[in-house]
C-alpha atoms as a PDB file:
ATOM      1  CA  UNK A   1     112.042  88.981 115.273  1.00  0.00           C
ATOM      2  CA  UNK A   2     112.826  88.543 111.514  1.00  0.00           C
ATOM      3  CA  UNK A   3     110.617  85.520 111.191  1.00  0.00           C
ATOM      4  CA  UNK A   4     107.285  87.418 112.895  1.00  0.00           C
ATOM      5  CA  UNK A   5     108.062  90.400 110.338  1.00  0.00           C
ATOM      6  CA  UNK A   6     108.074  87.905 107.895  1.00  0.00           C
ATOM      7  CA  UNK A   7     104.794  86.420 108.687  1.00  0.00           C
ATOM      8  CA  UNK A   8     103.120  89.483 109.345  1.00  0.00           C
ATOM      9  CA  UNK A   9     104.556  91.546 106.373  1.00  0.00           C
ATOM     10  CA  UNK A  10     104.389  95.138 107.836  1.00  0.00           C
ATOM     11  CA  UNK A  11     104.278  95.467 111.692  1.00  0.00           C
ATOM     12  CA  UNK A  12     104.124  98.418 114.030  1.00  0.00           C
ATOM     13  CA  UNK A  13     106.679  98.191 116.995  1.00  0.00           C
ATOM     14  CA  UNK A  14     103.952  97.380 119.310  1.00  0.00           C
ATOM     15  CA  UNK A  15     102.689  94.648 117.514  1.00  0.00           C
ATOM     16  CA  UNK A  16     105.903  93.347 117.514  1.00  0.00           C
ATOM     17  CA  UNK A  17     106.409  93.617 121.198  1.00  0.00           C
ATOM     18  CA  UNK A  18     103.380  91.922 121.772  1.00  0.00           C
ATOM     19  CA  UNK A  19     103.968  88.843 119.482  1.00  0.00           C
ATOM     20  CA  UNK A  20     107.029  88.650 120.908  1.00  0.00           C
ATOM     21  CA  UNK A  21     106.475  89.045 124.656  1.00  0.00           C
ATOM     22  CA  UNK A  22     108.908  91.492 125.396  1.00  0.00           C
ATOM     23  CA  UNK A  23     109.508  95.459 126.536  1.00  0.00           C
ATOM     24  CA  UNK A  24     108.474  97.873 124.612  1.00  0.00           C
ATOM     25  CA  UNK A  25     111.951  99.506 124.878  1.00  0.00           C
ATOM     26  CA  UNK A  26     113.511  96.027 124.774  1.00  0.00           C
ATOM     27  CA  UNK A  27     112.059  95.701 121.374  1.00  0.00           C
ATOM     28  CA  UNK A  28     112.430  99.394 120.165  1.00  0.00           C
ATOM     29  CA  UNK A  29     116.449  98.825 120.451  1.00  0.00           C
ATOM     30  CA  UNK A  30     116.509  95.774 118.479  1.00  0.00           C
ATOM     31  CA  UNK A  31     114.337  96.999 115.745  1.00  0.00           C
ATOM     32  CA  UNK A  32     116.681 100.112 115.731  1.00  0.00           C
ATOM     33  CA  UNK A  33     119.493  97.702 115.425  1.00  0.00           C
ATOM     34  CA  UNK A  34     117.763  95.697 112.586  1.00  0.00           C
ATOM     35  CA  UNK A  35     117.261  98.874 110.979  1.00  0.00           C
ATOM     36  CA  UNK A  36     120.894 100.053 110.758  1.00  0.00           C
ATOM     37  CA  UNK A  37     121.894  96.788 110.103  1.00  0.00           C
ATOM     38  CA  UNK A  38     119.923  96.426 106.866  1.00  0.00           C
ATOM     39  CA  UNK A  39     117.349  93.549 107.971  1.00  0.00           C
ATOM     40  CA  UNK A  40     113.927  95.983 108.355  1.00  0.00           C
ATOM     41  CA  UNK A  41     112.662  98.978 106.557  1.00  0.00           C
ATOM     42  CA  UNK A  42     111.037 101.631 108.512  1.00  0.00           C
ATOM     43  CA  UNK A  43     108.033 103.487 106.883  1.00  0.00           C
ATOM     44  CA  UNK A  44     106.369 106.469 109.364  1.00  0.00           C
ATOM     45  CA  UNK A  45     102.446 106.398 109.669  1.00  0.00           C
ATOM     46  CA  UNK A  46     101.064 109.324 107.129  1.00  0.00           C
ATOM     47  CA  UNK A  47      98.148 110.169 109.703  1.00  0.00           C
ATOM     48  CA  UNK A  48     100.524 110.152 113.278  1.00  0.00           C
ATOM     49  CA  UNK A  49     104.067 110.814 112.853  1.00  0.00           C
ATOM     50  CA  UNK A  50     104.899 108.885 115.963  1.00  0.00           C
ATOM     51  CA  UNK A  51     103.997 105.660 114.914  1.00  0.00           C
ATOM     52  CA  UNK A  52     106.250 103.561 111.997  1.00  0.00           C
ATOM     53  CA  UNK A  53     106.205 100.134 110.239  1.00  0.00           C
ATOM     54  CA  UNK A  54     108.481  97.963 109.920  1.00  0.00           C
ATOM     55  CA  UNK A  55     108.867  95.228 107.456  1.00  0.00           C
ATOM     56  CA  UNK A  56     111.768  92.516 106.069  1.00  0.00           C
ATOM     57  CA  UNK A  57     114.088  94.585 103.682  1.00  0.00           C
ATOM     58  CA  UNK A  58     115.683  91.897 100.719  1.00  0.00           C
ATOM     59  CA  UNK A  59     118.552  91.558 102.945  1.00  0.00           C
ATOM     60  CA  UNK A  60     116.275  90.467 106.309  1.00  0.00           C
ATOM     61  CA  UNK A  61     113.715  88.355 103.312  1.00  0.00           C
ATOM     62  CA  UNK A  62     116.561  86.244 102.569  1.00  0.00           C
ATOM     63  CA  UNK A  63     118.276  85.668 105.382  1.00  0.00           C
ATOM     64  CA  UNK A  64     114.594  84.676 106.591  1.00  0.00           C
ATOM     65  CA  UNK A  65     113.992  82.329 103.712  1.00  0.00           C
ATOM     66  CA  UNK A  66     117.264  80.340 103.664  1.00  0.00           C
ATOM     67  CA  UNK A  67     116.826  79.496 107.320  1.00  0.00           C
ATOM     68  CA  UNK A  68     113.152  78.694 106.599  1.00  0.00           C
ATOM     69  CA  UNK A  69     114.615  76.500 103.388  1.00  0.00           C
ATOM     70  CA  UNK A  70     117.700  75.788 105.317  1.00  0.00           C
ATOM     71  CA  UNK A  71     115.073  73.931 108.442  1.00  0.00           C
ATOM     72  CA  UNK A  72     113.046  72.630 105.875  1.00  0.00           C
ATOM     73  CA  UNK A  73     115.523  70.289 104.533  1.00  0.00           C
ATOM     74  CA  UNK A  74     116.950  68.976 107.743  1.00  0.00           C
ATOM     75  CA  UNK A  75     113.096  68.516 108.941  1.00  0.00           C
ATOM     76  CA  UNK A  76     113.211  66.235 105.726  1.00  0.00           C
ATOM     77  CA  UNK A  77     116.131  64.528 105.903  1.00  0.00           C
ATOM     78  CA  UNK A  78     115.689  63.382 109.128  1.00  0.00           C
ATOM     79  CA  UNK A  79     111.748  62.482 108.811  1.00  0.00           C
ATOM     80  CA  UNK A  80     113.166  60.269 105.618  1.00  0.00           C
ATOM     81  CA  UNK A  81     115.116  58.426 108.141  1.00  0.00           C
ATOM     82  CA  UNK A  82     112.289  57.218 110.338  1.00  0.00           C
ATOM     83  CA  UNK A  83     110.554  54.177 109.231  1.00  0.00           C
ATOM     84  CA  UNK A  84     107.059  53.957 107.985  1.00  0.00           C
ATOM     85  CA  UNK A  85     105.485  52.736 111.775  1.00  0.00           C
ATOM     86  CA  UNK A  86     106.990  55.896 113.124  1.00  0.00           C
ATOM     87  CA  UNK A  87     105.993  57.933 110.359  1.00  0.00           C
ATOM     88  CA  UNK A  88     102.050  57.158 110.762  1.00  0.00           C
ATOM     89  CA  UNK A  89     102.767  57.228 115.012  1.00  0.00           C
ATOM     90  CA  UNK A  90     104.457  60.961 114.234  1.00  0.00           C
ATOM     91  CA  UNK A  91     101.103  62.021 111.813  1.00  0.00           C
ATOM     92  CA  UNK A  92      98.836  60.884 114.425  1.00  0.00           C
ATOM     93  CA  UNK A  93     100.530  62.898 117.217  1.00  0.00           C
ATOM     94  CA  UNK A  94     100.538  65.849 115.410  1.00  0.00           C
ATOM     95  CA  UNK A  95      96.632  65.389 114.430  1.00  0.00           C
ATOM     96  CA  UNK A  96      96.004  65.244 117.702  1.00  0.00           C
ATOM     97  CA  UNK A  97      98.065  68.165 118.493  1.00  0.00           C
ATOM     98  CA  UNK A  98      96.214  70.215 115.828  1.00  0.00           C
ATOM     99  CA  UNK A  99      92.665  68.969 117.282  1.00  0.00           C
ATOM    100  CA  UNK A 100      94.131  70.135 120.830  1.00  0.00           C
ATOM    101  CA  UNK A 101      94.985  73.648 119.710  1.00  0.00           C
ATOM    102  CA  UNK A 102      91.553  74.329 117.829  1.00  0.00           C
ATOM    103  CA  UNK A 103      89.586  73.210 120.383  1.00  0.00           C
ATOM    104  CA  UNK A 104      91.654  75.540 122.951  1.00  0.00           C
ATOM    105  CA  UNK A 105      91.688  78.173 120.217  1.00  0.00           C
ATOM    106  CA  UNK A 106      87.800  77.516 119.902  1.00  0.00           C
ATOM    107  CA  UNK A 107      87.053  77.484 123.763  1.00  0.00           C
ATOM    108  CA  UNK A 108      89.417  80.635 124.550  1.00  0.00           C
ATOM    109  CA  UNK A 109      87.737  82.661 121.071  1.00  0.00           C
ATOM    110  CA  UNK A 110      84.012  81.549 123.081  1.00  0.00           C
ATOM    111  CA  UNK A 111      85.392  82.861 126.173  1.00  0.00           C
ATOM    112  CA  UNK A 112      86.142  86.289 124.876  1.00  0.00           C
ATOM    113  CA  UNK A 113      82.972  86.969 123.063  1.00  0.00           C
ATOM    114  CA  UNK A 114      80.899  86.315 126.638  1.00  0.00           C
ATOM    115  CA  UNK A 115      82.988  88.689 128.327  1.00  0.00           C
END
């Protein structure tokens, strides 16, 4: 949950739920537990009092970012281990894999419009 807070900067509980795929109440408890545990900030919505943001207080930021830096350098170390063949073989998978996903991103955005 951290990590999408991170992304998104300032989230609404429902937002969250949603990126997340799960309950509502599900994710109401563990924002309430991130919150007393010093990992989100809560800010309540000047124009409706029942709605409140969340975002990454400095504690929740940096656990966030040394995991991110923490993943970062074992990514590294082990793609430093592969030789050069499986280097290029690795690149071209994951161009592929990025020309997959726009042109499903692409096709399901088309979709939506038309309906």
């Amino acid at each position: 949950m951290l990590h999408t807070v991170y992304r998104h900067n300032e989230l609404t509980i429902s937002e969250v739920s949603e990126l997340l795929n799960i309950s509502l109440p599900n994710c109401s408890r563990y924002v309430k537990n991130a919150i007393q545990e010093g990992y989100l900030n809560k800010r309540v919505d000047s124009g409706d009092k029942r709605i409140y943001y969340i975002s990454l207080s400095d504690r929740g930021r940096r656990i966030v970012e040394t995991t991110l830096d923490d993943f970062s350098m074992d990514i590294s170390t082990h793609l430093n281990s592969l030789d050069p063949k499986d280097l290029d073989r690795l690149d071209e998978s994951f161009s592929n894999l990025n020309s997959t996903l726009a042109d499903t991103l692409l096709s399901n955005t088309n979709l939506t419009r038309r309906n």
